[in-house]
Protein backbone atom coordinates (compact mmCIF):
# COMPACT_ATOMS: atom_id res chain seq x y z
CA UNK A 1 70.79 163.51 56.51
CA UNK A 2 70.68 167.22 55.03
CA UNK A 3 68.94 170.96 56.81
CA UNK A 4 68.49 173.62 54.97
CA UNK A 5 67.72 177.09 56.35
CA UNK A 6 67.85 180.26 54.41
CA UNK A 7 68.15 184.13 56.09
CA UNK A 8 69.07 187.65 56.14
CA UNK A 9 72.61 188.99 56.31
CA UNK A 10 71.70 191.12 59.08
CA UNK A 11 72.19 190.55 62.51
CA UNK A 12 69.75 188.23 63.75
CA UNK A 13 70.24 185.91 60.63
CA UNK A 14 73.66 185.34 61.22
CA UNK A 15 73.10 184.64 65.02
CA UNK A 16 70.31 181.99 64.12
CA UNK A 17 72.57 180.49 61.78
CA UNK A 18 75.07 180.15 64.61
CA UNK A 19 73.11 178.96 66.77
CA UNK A 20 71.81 176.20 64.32
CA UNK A 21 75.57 175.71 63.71
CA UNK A 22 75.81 174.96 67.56
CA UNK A 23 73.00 172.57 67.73
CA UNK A 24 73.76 170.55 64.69
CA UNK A 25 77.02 170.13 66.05
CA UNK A 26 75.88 169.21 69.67
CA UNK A 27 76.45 165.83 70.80
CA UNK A 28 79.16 163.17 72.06
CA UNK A 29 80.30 162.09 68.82
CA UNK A 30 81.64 165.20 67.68
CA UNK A 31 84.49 167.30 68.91
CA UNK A 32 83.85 170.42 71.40
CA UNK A 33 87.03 172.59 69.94
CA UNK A 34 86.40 171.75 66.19
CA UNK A 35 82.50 172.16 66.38
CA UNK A 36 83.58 175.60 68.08
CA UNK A 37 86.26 176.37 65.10
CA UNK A 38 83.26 175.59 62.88
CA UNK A 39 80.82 178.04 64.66
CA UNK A 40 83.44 180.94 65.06
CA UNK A 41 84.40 180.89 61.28
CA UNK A 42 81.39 181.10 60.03
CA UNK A 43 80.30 183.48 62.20
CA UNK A 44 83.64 185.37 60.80
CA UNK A 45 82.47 184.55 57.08
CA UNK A 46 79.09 185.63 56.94
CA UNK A 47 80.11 188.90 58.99
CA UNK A 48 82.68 189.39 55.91
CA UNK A 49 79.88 188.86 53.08
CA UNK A 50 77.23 191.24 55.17
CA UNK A 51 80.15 193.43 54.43
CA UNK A 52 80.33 193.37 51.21
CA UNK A 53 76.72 192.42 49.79
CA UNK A 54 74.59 193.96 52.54
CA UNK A 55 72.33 193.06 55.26
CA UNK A 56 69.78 192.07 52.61
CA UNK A 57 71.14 189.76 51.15
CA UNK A 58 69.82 186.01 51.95
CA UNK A 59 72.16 183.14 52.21
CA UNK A 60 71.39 179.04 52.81
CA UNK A 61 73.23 177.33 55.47
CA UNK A 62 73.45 173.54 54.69
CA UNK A 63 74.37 171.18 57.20
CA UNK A 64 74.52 167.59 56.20
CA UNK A 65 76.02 164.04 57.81
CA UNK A 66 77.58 161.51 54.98
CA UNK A 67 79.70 158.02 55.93
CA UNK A 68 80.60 159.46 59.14
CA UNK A 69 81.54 163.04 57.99
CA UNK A 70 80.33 166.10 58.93
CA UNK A 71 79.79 169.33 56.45
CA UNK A 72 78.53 172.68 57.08
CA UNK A 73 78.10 174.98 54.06
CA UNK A 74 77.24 178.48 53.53
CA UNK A 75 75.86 180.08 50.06
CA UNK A 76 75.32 183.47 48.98
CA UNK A 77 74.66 184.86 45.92
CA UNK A 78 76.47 187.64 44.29
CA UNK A 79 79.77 188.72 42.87
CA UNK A 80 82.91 186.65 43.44
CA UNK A 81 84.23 187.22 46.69
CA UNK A 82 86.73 185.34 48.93
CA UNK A 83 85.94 186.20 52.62
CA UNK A 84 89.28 184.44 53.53
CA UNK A 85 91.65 186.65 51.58
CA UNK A 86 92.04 190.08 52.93
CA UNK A 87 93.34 193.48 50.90
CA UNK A 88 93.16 194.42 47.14
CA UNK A 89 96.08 192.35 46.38
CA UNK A 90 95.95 188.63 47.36
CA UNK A 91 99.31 186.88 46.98
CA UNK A 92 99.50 183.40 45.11
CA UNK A 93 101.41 181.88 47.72
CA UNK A 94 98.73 182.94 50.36
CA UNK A 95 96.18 180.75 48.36
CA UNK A 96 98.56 177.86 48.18
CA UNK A 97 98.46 177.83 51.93
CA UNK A 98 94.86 178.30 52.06
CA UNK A 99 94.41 175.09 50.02
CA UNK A 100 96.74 173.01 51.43
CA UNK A 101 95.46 174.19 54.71
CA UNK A 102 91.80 173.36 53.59
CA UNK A 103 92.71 169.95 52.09
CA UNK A 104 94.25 168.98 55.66
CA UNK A 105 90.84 170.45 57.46
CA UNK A 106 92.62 173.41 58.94
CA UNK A 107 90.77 175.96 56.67
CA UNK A 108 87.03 175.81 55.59
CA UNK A 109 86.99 175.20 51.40
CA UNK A 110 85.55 178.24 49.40
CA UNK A 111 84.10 178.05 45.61
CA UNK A 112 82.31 180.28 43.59
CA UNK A 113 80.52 178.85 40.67
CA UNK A 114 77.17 179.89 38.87
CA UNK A 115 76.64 183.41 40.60
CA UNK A 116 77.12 181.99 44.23
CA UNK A 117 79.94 181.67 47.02
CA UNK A 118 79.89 178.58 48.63
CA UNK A 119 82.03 178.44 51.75
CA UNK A 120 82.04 174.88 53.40
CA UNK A 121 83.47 173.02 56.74
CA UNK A 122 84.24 169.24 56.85
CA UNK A 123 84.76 167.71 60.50
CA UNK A 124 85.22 164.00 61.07
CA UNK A 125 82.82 162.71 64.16
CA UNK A 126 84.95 161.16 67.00
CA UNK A 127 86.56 158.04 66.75
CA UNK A 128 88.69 155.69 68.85
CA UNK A 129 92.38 156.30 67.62
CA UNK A 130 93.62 154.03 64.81
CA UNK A 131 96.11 152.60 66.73
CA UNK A 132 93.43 151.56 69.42
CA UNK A 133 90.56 150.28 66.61
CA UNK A 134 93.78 148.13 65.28
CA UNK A 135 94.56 147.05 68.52
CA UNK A 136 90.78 145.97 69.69
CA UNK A 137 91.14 144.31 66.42
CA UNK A 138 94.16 142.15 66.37
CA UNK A 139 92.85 141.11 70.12
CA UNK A 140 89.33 140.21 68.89
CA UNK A 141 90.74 137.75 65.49
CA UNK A 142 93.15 136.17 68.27
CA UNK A 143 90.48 135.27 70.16
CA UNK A 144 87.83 134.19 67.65
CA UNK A 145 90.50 132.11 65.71
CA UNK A 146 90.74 130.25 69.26
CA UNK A 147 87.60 129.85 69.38
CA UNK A 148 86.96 128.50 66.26
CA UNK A 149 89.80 126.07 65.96
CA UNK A 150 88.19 124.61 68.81
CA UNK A 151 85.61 123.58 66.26
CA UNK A 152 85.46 120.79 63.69
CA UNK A 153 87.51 121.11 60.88
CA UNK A 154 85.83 121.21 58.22
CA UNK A 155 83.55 124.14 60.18
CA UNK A 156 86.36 126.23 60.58
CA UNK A 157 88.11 125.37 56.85
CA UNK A 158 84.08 126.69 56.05
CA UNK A 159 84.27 129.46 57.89
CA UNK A 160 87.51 130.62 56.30
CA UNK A 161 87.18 129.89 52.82
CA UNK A 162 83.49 130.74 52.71
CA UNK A 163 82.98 133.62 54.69
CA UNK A 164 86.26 135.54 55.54
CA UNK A 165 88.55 135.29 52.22
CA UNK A 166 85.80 136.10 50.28
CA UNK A 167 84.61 139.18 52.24
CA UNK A 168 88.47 140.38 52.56
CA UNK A 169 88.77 139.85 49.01
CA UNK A 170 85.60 142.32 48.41
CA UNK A 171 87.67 145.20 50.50
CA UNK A 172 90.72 144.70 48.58
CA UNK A 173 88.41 145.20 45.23
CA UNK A 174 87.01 148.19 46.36
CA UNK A 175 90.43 149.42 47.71
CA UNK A 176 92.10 148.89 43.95
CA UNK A 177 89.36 149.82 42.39
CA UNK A 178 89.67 153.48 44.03
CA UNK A 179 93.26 153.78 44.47
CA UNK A 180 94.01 154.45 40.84
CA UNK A 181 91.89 157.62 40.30
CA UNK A 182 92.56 158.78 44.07
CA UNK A 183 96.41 158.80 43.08
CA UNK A 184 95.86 160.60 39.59
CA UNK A 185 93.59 163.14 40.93
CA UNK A 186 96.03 163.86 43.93
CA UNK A 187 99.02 163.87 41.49
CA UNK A 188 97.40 166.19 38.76
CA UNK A 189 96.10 168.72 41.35
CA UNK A 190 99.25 168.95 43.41
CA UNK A 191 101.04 169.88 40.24
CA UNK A 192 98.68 172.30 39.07
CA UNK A 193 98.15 173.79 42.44
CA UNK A 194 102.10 174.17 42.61
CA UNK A 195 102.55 175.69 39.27
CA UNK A 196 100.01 178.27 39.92
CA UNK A 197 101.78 179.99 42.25
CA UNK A 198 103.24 183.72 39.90
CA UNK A 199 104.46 185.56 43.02
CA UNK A 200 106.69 182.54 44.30
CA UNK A 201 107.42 180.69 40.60
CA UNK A 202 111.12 181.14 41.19
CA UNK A 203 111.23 180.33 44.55
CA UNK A 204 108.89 177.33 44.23
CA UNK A 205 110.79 175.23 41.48
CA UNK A 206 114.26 175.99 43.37
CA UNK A 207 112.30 174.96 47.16
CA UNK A 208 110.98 171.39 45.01
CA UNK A 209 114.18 170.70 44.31
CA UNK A 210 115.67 170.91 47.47
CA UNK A 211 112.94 168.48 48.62
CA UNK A 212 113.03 166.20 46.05
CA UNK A 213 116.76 166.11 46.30
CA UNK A 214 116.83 165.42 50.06
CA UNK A 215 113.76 162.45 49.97
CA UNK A 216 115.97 160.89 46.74
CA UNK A 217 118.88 160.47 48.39
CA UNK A 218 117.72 159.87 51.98
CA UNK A 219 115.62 157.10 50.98
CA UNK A 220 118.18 155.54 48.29
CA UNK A 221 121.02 155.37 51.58
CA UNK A 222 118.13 154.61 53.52
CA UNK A 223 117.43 151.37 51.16
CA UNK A 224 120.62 150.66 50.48
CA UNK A 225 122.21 150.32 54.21
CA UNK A 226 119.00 148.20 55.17
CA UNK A 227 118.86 145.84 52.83
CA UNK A 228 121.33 143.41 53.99
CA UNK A 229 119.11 143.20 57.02
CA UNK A 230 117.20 140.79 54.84
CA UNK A 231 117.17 137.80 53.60
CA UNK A 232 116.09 137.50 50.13
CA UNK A 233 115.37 135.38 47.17
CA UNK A 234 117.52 135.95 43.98
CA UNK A 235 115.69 134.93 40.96
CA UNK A 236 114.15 136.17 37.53
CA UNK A 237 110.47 135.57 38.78
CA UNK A 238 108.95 138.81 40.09
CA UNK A 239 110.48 140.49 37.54
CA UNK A 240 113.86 140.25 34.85
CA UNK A 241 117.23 140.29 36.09
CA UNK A 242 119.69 143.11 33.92
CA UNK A 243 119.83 146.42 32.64
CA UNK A 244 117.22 145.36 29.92
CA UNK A 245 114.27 144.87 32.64
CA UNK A 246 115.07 148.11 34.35
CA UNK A 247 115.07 150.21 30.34
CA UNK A 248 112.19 147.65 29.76
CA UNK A 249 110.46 148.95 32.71
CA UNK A 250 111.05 153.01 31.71
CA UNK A 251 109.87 152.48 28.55
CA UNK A 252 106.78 150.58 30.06
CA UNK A 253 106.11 153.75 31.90
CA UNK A 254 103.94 155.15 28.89
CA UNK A 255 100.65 153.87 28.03
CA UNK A 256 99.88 152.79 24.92
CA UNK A 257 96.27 155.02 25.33
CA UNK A 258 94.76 157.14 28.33
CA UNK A 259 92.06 154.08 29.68
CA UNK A 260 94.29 151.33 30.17
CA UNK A 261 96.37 151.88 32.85
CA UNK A 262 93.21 152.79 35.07
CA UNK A 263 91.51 149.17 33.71
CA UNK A 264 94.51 147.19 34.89
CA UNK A 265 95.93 149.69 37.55
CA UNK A 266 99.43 150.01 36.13
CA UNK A 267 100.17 152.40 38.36
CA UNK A 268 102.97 153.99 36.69
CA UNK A 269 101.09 154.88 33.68
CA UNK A 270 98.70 156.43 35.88
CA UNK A 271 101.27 158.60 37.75
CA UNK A 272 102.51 159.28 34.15
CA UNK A 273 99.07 160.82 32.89
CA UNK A 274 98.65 162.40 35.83
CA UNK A 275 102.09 164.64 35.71
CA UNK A 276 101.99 165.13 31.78
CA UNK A 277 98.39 166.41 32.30
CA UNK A 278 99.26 168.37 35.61
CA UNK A 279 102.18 170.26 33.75
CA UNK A 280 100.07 170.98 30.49
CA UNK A 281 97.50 172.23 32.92
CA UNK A 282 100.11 175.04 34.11
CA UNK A 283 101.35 175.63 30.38
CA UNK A 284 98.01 176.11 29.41
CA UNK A 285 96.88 178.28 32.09
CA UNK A 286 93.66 180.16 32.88
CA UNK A 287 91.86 178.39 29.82
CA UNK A 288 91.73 175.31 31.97
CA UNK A 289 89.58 176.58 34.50
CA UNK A 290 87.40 174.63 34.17
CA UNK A 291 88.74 171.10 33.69
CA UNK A 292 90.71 172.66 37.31
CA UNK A 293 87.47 172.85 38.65
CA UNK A 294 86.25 169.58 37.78
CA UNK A 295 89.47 168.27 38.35
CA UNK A 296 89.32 169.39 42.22
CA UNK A 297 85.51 168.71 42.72
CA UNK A 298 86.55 164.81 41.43
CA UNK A 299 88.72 164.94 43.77
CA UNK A 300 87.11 165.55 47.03
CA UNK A 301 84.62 162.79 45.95
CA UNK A 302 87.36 160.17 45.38
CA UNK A 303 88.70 161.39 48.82
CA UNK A 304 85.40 161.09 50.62
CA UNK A 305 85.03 157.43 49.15
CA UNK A 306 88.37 156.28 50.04
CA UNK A 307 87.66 157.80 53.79
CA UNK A 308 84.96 155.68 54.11
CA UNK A 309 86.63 152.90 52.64
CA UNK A 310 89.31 153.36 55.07
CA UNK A 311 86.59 153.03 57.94
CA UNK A 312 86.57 149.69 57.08
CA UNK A 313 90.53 149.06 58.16
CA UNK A 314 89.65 147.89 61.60
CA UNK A 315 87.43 145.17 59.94
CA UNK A 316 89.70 144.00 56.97
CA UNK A 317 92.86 143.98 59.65
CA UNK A 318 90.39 141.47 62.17
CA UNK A 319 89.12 139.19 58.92
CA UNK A 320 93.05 138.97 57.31
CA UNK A 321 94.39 138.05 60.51
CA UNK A 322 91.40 136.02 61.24
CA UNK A 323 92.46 133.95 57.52
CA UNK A 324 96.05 133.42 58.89
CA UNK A 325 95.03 132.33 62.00
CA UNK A 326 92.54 129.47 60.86
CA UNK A 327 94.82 128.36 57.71
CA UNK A 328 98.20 128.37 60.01
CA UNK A 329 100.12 130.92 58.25
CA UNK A 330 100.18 133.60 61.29
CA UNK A 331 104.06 132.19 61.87
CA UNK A 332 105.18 133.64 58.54
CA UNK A 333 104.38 137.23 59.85
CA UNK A 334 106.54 136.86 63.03
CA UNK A 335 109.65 138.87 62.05
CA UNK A 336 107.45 142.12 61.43
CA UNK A 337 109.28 143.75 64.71
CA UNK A 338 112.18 143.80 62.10
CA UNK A 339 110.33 145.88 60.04
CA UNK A 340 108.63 148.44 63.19
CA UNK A 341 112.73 148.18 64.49
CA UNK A 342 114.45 149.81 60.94
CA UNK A 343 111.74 152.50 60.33
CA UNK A 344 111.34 153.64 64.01
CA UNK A 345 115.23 153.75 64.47
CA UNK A 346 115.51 155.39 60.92
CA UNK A 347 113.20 158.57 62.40
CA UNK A 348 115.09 159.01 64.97
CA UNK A 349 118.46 159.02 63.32
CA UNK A 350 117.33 161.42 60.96
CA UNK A 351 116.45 163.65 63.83
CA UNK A 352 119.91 163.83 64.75
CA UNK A 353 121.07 164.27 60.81
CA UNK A 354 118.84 166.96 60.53
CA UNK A 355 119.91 169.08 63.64
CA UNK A 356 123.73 168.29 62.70
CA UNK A 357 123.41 169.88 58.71
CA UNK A 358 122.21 172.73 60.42
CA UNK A 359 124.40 172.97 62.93
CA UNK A 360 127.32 172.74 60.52
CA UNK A 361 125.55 174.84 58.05
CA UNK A 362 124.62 177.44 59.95
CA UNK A 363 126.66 177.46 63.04
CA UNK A 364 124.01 176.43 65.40
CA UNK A 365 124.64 174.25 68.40
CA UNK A 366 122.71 171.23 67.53
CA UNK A 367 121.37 170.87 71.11
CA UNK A 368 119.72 174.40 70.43
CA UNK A 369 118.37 173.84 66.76
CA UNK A 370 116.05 171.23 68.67
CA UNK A 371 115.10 173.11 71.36
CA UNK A 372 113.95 175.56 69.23
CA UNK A 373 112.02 172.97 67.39
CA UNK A 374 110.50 170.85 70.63
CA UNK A 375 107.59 172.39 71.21
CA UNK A 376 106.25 171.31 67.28
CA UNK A 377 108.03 167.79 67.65
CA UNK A 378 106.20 167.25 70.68
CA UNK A 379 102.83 168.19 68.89
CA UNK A 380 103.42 165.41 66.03
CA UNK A 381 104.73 162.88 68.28
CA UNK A 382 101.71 163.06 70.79
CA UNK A 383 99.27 163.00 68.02
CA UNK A 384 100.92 161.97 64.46
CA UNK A 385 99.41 164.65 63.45
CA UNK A 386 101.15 167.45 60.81
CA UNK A 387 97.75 169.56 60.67
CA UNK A 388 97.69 169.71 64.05
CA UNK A 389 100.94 170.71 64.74
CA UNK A 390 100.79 173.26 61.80
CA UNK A 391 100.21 176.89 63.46
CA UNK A 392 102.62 175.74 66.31
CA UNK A 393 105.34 174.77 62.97
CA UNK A 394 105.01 177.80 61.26
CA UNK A 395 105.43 180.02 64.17
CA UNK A 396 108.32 178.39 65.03
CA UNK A 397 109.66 178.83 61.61
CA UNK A 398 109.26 182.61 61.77
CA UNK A 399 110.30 183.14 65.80
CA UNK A 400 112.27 180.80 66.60
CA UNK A 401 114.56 180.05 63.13
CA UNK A 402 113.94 183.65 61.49
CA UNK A 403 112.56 182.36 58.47
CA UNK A 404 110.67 185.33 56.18
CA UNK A 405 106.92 185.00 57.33
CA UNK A 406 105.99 185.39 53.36
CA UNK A 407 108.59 182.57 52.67
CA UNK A 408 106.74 180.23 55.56
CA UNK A 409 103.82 180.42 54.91
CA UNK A 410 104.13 178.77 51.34
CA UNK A 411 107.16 176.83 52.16
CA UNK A 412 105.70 175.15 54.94
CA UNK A 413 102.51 173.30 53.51
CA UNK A 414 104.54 172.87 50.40
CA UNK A 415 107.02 171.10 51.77
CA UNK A 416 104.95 168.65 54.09
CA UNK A 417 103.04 168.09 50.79
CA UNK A 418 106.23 167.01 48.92
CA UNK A 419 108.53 166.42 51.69
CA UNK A 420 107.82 162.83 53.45
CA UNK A 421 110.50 160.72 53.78
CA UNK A 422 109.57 158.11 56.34
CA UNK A 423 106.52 157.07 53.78
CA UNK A 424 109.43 156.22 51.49
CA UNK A 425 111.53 154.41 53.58
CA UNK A 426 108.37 152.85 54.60
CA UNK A 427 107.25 151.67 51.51
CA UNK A 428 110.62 150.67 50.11
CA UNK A 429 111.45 148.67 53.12
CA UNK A 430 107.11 146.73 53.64
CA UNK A 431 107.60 145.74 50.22
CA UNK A 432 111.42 143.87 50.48
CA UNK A 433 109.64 142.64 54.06
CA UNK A 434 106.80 140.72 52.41
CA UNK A 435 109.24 139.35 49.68
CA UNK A 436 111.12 137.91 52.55
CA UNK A 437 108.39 136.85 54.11
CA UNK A 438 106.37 134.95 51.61
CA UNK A 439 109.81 134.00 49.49
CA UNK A 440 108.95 136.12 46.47
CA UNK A 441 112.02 136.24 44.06
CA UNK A 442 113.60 139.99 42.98
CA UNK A 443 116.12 141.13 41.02
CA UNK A 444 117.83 144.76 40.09
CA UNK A 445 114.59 145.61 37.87
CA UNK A 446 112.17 144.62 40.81
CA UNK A 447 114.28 146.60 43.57
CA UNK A 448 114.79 149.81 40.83
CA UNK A 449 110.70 149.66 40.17
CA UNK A 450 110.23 149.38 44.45
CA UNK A 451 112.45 152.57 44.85
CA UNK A 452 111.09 154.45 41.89
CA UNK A 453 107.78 153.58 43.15
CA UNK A 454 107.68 154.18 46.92
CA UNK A 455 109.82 158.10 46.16
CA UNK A 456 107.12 158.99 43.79
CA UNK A 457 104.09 157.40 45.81
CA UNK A 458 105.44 159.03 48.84
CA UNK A 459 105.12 162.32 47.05
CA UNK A 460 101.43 161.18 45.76
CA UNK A 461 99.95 160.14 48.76
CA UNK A 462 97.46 162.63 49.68
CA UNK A 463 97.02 163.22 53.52
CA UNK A 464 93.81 161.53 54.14
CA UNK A 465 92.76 158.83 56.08
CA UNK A 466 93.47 155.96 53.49
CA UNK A 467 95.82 157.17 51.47
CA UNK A 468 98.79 155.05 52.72
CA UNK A 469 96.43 151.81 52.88
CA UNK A 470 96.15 152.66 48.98
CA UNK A 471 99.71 153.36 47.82
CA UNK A 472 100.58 149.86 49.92
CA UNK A 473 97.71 148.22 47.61
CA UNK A 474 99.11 149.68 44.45
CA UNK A 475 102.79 148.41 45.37
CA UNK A 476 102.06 145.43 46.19
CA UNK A 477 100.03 144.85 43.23
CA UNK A 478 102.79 146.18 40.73
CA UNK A 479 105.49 144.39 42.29
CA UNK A 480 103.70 140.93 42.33
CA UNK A 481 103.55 140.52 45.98
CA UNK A 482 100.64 139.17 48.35
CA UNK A 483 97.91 141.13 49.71
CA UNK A 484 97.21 138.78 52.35
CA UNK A 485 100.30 140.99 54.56
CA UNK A 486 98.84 144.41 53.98
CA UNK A 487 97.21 144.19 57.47
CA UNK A 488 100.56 143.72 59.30
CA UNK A 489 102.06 146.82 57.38
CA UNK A 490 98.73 148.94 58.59
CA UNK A 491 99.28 147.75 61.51
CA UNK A 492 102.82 148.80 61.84
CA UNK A 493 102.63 151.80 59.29
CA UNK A 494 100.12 153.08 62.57
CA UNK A 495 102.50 152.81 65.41
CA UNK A 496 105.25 154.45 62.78
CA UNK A 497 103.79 157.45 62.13
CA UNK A 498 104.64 159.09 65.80
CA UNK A 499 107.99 159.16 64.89
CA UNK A 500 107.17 159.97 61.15
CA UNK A 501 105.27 162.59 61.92
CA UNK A 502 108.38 164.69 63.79
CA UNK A 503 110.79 163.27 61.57
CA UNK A 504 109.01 164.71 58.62
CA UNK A 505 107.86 167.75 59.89
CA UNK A 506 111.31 168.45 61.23
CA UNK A 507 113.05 167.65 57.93
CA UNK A 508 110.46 170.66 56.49
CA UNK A 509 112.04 172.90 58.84
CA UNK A 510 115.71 171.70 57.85
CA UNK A 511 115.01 172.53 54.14
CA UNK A 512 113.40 175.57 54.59
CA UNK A 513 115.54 176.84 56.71
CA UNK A 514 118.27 175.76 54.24
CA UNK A 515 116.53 177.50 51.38
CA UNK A 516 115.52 180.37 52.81
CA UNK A 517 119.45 180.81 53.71
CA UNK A 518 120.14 180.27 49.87
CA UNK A 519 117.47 183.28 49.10
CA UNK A 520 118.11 185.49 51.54
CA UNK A 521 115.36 184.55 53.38
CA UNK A 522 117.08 184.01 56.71
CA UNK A 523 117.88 186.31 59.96
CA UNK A 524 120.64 184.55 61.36
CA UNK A 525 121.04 186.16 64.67
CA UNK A 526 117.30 185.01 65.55
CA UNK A 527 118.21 181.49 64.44
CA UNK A 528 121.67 181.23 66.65
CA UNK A 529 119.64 183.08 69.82
């Protein structure tokens, strides 16, 4: 469903655009306070481009419903102009922000291609939480696999192999069939968006590798302490068993040409491609506007598609569950609390790490450091939310620690882009659960390819709605393990991410506030008071 309405920038133009705004966005499936954010800014927009081009000018508003989504767009022909950046001299770093911000639906997206500025909003229409549509679902395949084992069977062996496996088997098509691109795109663009950031260069490279220092070693201790905790088949199968396998596997890393890794979703040749391509991108510069540009535009379309595949969660959580239930395997999934036990109790450790380094480093009473920081940790716990817990974390960054406001605002989305530990630890830990579980053998080459894989995935994932759900596909699938116990990690990776969400957030603030100290970044006395 699209409207299309043209007017004047002049008064009465931009208040009939707002009030179509209001009306489109009228109803019980949408949300009062971001239909109101929607309104307001581009009320704020439009006001900005009457500035510049005149009341005369027309502009479109577009308003449009797709899988679920919600977009409002407005156009207006003309020179380039940015209504979102003000002054003569925008900084880099404030356009990181502003993309970062826009790609987690904080900011409204703007573009200016053949002659016109296009300024667009994307809302999502209410839904039930995730953790309550898994819920309703794990409920509803208990009780239909009753059901149906009180039937014949040979109905219910029907039923099964018939209807549900093949259906489930469809969703985890589509899934790998996306995941792939979604994962290059989100690699090459993060690295391109990074590197084109002149006013903070310096600052940037020396910020990534505090962050990719911290996740490396976090998550190898992490690994390392909790894998005793399972019990584990030795063995040459999943993968070789010596030094060989794990040079085998570096060398394996580059493709022998640019197609095949995407036809048989090698996913390390695709995260290859993507960072070769991503840092030639930055060598290269301004001539590669426009592959940028395409580059980014891909990219919101492989995002939109793997959003509405992830719609689909709720269903392909039920019909899994429902397959383990009628075939008798739901006993193998029963030690998963060991799984929801290590990650939860890993989060909250890490709290405590966090508040200690900078209590030693920078003489701050522990106790305080998190006081300072509980207003934003109770944000991301209540909701698992980092975008909406982002104005509260950069205010506390700049009030409460001291941090430089300039330095913030780039460190912060940076770092929650980079910075995510707990997905990790997660992904490390789901994938030596399901070789438990279902007896798979490993060796040194299959737990070096797990680590390698969940770091760098954790730092891929892009923070959409599916983009765990895929980088759990694309493990599994490289490590030769079964897909049939995605649905339990889902399921857990769900509850997880309240205490993910503050752990991760809170380890943002720890860097930052550890780098900004190295730069000179950092008022002390505001950060001990």
């Amino acid at each position: 469903m699209a409207e299309n309405r043209r007017w004047k920038l002049n008064s009465e133009g931009i208040d009939a655009a707002s009030e179509e705004i209001a009306q489109f966005l009228t109803g019980p499936k949408t949300d009062k306070k971001e239909a109101l954010r929607v309104r307001l800014g581009a009320e704020e927009a439009l006001l900005r481009f009457r500035d510049q081009f005149g009341d005369e000018t027309e502009f479109e508003l577009r308003l449009s419903r797709l899988f679920g989504s919600i977009r409002v767009s407005v156009e207006i022909p003309g020179r380039m102009y940015d209504p979102f950046i003000r002054g003569e001299s925008p900084e880099e770093s404030s356009a990181f922000m502003r993309s970062a911000l826009a790609g987690m639906g904080e900011l409204p997206v703007w573009r200016y291609s053949r002659g016109t500025n296009s300024v667009s909003w994307r809302i999502s229409r209410k839904h039930l939480q995730s953790w309550a549509q898994l819920l309703i679902a794990i409920v509803l395949a208990v009780v239909v696999g009753l059901l149906i084992g009180l039937l014949p069977k040979d109905v219910s062996a029907f039923i099964s192999g018939s209807i549900v496996s093949p259906l489930n088997g469809v969703f985890m098509k589509m899934l790998s069939g996306i995941s792939g691109p979604m994962i290059f795109l989100a690699v090459l663009w993060g690295i391109y968006s990074i590197g084109d950031i002149s006013a903070f260069s310096v600052l940037g490279k020396k910020l990534l590798g505090y962050l990719l220092l911290f996740l490396c070693v976090i998550s190898a201790v992490t690994d390392v302490v909790v894998l005793p905790l399972f019990q584990l088949v030795q063995g040459v199968t999943a993968s070789g068993g010596g030094f060989n396998e794990v040079f085998q596997m570096l060398l394996d890393i580059v493709p022998g040409n640019i197609i095949l890794p995407f036809a048989e979703g090698n996913t390390l040749q695709i995260l290859f491609i993507g960072i070769v391509m991503g840092v030639a991108m930055i060598i290269i510069g301004d001539k590669t506007q426009n592959v940028a540009l395409f580059a980014e535009q891909l990219n919101y379309i492989v995002q939109l598609v793997m959003d509405a595949i992830s719609r689909l969660v709720p269903a392909f959580v039920f019909g899994s569950l429902l397959d383990l239930i009628l075939s008798g395997q739901l006993s193998q999934i029963g030690v998963s609390y060991k799984l929801f036990l290590i990650n939860v109790i890993f989060c909250v450790v890490m709290i405590g790490v966090y508040a200690l380094i900078v209590g030693a480093r920078m003489k701050v009473p522990p106790v305080l450091y998190l006081k300072k920081a509980a207003k934003t940790l109770i944000i991301c716990f209540t909701t698992a939310s980092s975008a909406a817990a982002f104005s509260t974390s950069i205010e506390t960054c700049v009030k409460e620690y001291g941090v430089d406001e300039r330095f913030t605002n780039f460190g912060i989305p940076f770092s929650q882009i980079i910075y995510k530990p707990c997905a990790s630890v997660l992904y490390f830990t789901s994938m030596v659960y399901l070789a438990e579980v279902y007896g798979v053998a490993v060796s040194p080459a299959w737990f070096a390819t797990a680590f390698i894989m969940a770091v760098v995935l954790s730092v891929a994932t892009p923070p959409i709605p599916g983009g765990t759900l895929a980088s759990i596909s694309v493990l599994c699938t490289q490590l030769g393990l079964p897909l049939e116990g995605i649905p339990v990690i889902l399921t857990i990776g769900v509850l997880i991410d309240f205490f993910a969400t503050p752990q991760n957030i809170f380890g943002c603030h720890t860097i930052l506030i550890l780098a900004a100290d190295k730069f000179g970044l950092l008022n002390k006395d505001t950060l001990r008071n």
